[in-house]
N, C-alpha and C. Protein backbone atom coordinates (compact mmCIF):
# COMPACT_ATOMS: atom_id res chain seq x y z
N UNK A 1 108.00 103.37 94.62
CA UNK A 1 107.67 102.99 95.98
C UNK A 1 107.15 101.57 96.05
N UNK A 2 106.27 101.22 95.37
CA UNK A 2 105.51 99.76 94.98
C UNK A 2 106.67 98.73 94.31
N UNK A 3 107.24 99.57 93.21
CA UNK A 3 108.32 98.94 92.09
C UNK A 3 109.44 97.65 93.14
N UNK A 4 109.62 96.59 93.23
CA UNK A 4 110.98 96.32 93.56
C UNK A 4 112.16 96.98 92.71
N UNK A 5 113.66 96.33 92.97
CA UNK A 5 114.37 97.34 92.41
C UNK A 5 114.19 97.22 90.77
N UNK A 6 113.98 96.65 90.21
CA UNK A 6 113.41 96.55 88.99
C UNK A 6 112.88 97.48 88.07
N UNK A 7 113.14 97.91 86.80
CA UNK A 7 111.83 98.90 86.69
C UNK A 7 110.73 97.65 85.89
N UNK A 8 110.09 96.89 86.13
CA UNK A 8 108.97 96.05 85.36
C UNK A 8 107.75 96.60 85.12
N UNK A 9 107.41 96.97 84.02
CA UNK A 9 106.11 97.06 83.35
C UNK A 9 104.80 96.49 83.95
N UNK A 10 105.20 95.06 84.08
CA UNK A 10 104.22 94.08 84.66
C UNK A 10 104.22 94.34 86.53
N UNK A 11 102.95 94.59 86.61
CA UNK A 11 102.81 95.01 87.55
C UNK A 11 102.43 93.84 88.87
N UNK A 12 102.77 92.62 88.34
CA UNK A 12 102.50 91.72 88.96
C UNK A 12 103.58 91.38 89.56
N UNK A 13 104.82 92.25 89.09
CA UNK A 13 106.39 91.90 89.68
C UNK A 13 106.54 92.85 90.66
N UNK A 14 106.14 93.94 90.95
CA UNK A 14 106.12 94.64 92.02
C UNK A 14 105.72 93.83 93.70
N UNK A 15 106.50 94.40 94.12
CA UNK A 15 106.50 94.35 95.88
C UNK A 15 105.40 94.91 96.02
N UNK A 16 104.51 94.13 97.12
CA UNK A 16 103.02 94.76 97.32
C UNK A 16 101.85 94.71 96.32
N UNK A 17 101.76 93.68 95.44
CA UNK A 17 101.16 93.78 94.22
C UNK A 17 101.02 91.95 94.87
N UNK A 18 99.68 91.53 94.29
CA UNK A 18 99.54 89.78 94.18
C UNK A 18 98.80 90.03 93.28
N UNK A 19 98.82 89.15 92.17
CA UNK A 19 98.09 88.67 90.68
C UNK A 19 97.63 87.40 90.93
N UNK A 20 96.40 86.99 90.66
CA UNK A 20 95.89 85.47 90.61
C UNK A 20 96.50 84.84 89.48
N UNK A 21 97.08 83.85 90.14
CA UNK A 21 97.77 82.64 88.80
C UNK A 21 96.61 82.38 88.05
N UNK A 22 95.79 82.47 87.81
CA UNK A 22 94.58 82.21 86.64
C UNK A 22 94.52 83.21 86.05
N UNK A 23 93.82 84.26 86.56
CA UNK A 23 93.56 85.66 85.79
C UNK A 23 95.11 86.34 85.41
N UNK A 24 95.50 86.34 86.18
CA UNK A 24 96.54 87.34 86.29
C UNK A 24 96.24 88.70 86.40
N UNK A 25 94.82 88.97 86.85
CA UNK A 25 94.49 90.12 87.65
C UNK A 25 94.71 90.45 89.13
N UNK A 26 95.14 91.56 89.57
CA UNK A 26 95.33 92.28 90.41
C UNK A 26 94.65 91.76 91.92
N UNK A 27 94.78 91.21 92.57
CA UNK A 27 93.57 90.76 94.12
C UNK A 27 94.30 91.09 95.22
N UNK A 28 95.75 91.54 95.43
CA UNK A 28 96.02 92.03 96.62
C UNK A 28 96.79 92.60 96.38
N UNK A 29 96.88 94.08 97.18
CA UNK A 29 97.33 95.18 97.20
C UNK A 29 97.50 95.68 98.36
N UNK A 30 98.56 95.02 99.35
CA UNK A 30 99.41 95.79 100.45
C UNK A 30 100.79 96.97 100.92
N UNK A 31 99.61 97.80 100.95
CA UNK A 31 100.67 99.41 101.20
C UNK A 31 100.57 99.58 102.17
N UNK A 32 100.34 98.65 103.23
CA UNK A 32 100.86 99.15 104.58
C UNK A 32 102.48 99.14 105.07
N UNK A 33 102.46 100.26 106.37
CA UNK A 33 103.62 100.45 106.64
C UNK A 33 103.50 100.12 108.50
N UNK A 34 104.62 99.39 108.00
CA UNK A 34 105.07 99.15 109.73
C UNK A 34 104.50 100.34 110.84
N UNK A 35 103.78 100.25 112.13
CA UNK A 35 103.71 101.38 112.61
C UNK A 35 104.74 101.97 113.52
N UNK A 36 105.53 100.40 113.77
CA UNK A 36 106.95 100.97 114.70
C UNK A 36 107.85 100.56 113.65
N UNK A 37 108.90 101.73 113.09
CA UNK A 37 110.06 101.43 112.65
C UNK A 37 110.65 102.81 112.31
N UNK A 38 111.78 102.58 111.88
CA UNK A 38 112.61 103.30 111.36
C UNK A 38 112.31 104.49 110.28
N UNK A 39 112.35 105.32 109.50
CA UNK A 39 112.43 105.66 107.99
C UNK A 39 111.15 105.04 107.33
N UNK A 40 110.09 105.03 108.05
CA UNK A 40 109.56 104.55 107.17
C UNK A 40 108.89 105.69 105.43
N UNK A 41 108.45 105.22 104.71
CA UNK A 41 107.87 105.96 104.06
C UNK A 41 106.30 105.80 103.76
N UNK A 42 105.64 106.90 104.18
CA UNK A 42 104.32 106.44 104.29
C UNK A 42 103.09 106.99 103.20
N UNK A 43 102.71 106.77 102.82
CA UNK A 43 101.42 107.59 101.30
C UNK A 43 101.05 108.68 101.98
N UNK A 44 100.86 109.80 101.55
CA UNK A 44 100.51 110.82 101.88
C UNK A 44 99.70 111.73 101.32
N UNK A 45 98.46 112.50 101.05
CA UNK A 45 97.54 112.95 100.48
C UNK A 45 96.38 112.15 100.11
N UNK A 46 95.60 112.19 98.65
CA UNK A 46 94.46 111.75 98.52
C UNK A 46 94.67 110.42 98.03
N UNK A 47 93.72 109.53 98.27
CA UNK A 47 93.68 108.09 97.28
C UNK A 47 93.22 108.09 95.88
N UNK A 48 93.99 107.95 94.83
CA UNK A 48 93.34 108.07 93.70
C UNK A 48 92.34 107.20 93.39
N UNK A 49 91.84 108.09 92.59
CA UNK A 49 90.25 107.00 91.95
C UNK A 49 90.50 106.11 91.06
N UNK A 50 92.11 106.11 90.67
CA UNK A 50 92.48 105.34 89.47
C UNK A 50 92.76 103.92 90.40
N UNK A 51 92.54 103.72 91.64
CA UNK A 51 92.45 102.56 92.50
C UNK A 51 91.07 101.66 92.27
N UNK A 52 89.95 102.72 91.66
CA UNK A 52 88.71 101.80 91.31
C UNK A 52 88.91 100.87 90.01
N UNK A 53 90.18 101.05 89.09
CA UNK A 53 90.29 100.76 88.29
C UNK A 53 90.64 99.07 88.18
N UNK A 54 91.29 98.40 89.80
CA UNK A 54 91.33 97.08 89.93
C UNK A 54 89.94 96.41 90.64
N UNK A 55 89.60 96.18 89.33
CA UNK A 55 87.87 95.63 89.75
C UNK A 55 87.73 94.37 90.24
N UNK A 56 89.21 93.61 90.15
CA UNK A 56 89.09 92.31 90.67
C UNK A 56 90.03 92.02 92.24
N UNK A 57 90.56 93.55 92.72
CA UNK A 57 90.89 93.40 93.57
C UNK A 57 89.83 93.08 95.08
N UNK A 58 90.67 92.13 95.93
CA UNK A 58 89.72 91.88 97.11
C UNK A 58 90.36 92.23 98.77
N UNK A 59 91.76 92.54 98.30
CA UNK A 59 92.57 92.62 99.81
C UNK A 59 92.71 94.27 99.12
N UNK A 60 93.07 95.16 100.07
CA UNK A 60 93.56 96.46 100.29
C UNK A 60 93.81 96.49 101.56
N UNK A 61 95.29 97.08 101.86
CA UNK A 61 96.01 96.87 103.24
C UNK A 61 96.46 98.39 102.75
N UNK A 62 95.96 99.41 103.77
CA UNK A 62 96.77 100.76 103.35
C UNK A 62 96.84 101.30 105.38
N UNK A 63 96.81 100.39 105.46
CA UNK A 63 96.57 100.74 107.11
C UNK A 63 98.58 101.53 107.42
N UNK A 64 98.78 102.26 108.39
CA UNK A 64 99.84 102.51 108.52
C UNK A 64 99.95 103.99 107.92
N UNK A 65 99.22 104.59 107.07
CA UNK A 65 99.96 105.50 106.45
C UNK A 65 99.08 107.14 106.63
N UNK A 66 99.45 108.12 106.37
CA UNK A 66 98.97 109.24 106.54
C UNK A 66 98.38 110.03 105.52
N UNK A 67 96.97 109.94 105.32
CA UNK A 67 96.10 110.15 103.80
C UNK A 67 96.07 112.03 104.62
N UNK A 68 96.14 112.90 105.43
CA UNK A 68 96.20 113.81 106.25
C UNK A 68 95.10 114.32 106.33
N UNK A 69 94.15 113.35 106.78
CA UNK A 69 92.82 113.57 106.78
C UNK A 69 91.88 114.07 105.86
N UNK A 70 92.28 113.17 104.57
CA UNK A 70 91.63 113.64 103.63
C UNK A 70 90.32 112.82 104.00
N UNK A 71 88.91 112.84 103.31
CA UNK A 71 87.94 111.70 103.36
C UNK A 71 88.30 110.63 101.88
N UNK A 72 87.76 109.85 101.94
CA UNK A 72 87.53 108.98 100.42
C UNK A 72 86.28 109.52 100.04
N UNK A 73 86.40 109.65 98.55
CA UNK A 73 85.39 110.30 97.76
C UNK A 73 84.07 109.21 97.61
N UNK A 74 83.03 109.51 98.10
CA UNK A 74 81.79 109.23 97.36
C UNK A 74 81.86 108.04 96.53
N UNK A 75 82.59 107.93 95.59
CA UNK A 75 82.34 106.81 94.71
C UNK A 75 83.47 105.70 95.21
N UNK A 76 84.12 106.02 96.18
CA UNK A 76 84.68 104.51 96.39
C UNK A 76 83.66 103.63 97.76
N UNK A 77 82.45 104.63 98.15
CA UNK A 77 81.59 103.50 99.25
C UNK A 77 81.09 102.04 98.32
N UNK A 78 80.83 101.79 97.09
CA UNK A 78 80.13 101.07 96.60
C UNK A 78 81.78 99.89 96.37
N UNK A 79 82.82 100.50 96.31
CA UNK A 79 84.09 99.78 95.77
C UNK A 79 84.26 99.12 96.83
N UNK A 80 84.76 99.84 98.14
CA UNK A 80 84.54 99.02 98.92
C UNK A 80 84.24 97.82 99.64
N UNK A 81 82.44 97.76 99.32
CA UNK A 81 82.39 97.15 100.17
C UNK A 81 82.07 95.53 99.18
N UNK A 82 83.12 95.41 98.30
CA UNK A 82 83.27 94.74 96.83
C UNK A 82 84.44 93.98 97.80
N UNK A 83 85.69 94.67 98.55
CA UNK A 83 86.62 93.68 99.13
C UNK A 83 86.37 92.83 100.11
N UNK A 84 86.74 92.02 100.19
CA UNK A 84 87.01 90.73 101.67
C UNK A 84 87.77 91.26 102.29
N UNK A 85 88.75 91.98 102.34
CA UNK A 85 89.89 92.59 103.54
C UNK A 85 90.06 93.85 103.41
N UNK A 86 90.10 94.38 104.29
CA UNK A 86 90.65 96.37 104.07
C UNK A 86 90.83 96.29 105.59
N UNK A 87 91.89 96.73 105.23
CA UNK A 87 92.57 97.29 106.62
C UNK A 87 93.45 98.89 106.15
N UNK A 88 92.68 100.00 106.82
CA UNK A 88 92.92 101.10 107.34
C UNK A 88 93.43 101.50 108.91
N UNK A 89 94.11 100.85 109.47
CA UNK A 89 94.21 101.07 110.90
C UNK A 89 95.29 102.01 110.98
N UNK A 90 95.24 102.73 111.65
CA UNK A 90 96.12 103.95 112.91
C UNK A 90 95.37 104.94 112.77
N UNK A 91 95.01 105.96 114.10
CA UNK A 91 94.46 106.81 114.34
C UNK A 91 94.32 107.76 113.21
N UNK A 92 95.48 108.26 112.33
CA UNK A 92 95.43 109.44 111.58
C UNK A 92 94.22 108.74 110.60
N UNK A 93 93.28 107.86 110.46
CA UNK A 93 92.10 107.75 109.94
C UNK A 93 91.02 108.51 109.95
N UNK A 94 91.00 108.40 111.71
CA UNK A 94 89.88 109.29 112.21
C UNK A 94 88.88 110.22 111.40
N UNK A 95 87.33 110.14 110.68
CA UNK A 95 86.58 110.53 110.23
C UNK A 95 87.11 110.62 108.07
N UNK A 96 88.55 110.04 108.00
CA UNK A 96 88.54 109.19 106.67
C UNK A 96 86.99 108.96 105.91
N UNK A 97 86.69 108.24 106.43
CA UNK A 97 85.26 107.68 105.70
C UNK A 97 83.76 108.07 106.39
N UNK A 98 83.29 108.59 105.34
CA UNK A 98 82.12 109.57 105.90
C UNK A 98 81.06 108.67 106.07
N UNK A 99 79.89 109.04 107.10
CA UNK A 99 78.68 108.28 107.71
C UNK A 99 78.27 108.68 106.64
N UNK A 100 77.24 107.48 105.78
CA UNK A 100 75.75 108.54 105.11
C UNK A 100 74.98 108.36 105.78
């Protein structure tokens, strides 16, 4: 889904993937999906925790897609609020992320 048609290892060749030309770590990560179109294909179920694993990421774009009202677990409030950009937008969010 991420992969272009490619199969590359390096994950810096993927569609939706940006690597800093210095580090060559991971800093933007856009999985959003169009909200008007066609076919789209959209993420569906929980966010893995293996997402805490890009510690140098600062963009997350997952807005567009249908998590089906799962919440985010507990340990991603502190990950969070580590990015400069997150965008979660369209309604099927609604109560996503819990008040403490």
């Amino acid at each position: 889904m991420v992969r272009s048609g490619e199969d590359s290892k390096d994950c810096c060749k993927w569609r939706a993937v940006l690597c800093s030309n210095r580090t060559g770590r991971v800093v933007v990560l856009d999985l959003s999906v169009p909200v008007f179109g066609d076919n789209q294909q959209h993420l569906r179920g929980e966010i893995s925790p293996s997402l805490l694993e890009l510690q140098h990421l600062n963009h997350l774009d997952l807005s567009g897609n249908d998590f089906e009202g799962k919440r985010m677990r507990p340990k991603f409030n502190g990950y969070l609020s580590r990015l400069k950009y997150l965008n979660v937008s369209l309604p099927i969010w609604v109560d996503l992320f819990p008040v403490n």
